[in-house]
Protein backbone atom coordinates (compact mmCIF):
# COMPACT_ATOMS: atom_id res chain seq x y z
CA UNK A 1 -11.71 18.99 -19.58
CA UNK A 2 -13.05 19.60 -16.26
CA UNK A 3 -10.68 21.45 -13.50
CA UNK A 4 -10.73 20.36 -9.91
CA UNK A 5 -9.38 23.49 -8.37
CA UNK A 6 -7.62 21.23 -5.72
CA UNK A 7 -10.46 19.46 -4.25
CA UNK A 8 -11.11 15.60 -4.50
CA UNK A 9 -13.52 13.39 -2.88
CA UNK A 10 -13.23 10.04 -1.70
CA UNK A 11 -15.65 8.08 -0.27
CA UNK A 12 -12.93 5.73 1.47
CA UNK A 13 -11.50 8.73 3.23
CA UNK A 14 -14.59 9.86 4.48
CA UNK A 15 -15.47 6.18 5.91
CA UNK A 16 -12.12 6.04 7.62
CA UNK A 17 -11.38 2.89 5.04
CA UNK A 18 -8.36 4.36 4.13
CA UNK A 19 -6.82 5.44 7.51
CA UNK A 20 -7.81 1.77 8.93
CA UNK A 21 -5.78 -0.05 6.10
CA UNK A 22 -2.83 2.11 6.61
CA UNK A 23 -2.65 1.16 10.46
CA UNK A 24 -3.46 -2.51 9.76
CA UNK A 25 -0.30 -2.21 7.12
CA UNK A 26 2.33 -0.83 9.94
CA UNK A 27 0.96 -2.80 12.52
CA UNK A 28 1.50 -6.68 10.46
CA UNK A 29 4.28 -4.90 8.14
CA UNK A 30 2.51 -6.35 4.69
CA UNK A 31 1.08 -4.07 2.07
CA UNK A 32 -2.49 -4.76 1.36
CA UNK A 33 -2.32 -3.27 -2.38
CA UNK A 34 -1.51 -5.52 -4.65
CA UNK A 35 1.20 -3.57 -5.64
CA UNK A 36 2.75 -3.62 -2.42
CA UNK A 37 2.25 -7.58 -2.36
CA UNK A 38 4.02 -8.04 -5.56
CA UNK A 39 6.83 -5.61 -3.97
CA UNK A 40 7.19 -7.44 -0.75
CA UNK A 41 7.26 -10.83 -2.45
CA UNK A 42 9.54 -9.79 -5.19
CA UNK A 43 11.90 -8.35 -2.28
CA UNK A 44 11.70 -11.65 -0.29
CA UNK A 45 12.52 -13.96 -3.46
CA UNK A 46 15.92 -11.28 -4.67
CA UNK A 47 17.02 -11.66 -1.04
CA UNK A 48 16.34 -15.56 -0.79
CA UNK A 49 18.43 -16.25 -3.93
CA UNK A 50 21.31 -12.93 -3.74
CA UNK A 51 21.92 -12.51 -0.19
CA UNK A 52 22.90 -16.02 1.23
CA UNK A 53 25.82 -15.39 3.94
């Protein structure tokens, strides 16, 4: 078992990766996990077939 006192690394974080796909996410509004896809999609299809006014 190994303890990490608090302290990760990530290489992504340290290239600015990370920060870059955040602001690309806010700035077009879509998720680029594919998670967040799945989410967003899911979303669109409830409210395309529940919420017709």
């Amino acid at each position: 078992m190994v303890k990490k006192y608090g302290f990760s690394f990530s290489w992504k974080r340290l290239l600015g990766i990370s920060g870059l796909k955040n602001k690309i996410s806010r700035k077009t509004g879509v998720p680029l996990t594919k998670g967040g896809i799945e989410r967003k999609i899911g979303r669109m299809i409830i409210n395309l077939f529940f919420n017709k006014k």
